[in-house]
Protein backbone atom coordinates (compact mmCIF):
# COMPACT_ATOMS: atom_id res chain seq x y z
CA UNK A 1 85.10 117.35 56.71
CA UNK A 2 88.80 117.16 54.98
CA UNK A 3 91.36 117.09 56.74
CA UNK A 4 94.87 117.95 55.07
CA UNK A 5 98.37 116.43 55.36
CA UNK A 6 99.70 119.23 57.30
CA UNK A 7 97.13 119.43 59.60
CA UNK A 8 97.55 115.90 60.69
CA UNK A 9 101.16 116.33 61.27
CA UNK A 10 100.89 119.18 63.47
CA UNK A 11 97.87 117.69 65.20
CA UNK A 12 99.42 114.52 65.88
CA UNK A 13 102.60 116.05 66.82
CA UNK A 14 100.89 117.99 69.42
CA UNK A 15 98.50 115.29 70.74
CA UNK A 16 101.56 113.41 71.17
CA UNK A 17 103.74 115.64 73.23
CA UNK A 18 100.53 116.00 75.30
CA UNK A 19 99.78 111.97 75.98
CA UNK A 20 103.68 112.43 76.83
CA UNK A 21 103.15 115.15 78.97
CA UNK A 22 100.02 113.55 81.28
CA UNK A 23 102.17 110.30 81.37
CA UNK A 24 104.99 112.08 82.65
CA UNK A 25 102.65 113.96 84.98
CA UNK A 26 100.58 110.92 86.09
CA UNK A 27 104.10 108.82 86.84
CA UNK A 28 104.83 111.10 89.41
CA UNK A 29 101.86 111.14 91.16
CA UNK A 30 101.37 107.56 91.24
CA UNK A 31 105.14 107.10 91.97
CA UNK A 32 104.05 109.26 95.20
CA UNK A 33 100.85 107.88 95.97
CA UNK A 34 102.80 105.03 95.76
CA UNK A 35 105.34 105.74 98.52
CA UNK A 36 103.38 107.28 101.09
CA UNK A 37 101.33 103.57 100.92
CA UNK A 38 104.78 101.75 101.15
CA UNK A 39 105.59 103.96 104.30
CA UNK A 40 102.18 103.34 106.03
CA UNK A 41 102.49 99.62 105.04
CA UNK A 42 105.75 99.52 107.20
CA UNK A 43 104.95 101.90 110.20
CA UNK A 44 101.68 99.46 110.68
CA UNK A 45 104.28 96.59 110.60
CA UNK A 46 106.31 98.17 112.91
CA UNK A 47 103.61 99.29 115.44
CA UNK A 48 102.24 95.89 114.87
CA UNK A 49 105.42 93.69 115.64
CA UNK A 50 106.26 96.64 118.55
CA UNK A 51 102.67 96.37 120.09
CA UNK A 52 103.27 92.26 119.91
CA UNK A 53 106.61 92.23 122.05
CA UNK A 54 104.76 95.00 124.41
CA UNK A 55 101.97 92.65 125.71
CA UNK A 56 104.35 89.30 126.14
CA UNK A 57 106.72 91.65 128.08
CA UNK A 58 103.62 93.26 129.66
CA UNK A 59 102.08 89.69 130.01
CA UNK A 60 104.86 88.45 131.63
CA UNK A 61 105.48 91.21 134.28
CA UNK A 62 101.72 90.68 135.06
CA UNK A 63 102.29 87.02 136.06
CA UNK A 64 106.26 87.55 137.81
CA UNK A 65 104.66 86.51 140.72
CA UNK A 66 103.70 82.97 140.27
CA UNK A 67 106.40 82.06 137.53
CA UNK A 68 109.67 83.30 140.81
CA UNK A 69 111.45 84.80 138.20
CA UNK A 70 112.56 81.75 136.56
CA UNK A 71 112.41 83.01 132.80
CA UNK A 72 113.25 86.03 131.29
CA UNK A 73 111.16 87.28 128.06
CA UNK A 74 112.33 89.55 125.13
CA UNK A 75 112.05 92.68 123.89
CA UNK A 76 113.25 92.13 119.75
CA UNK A 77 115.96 89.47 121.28
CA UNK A 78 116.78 91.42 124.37
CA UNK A 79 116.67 90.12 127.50
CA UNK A 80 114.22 91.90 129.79
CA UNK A 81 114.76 91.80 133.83
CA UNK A 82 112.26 93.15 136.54
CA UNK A 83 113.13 94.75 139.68
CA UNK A 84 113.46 91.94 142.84
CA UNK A 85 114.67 89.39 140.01
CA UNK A 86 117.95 88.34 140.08
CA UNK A 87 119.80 88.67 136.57
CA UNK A 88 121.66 86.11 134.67
């Protein structure tokens, strides 16, 4: 099989654009593939950290009784207060 100058150039040319092309094509989707596991990566954090400050708040209001209201926990460095305890 013989393959002439021409033909090379115009087949190389062309397989070229085409690698181009299916990087281009390929960027995008990983570049969104990408993103969506960014996003899921922080709304677990934030459920994660949110579900954390839940149960010491939770935690706490389930043993108000025995502690008389002497400490106040917090929700993300706010100050939470239960009804029949006297605030700060």
């Amino acid at each position: 099989m013989n393959l002439d100058l021409q033909t090379i150039k115009n087949t190389a040319m062309w397989a070229l654009i085409g690698i181009a092309v299916i990087g281009i094509v390929l960027a995008i989707i990983i570049k969104k593939i990408v993103g969506k596991i960014i996003i899921l990566v922080l709304a677990a954090l934030i459920v994660f950290f949110g579900w954390q400050q839940r149960s010491k708040v939770v935690d706490f209001g389930n043993h108000l009784q025995t502690s008389a209201c002497k400490s106040h926990p917090t929700f993300f460095g706010i100050d939470v207060t239960y009804p029949g305890c006297p605030t700060n």
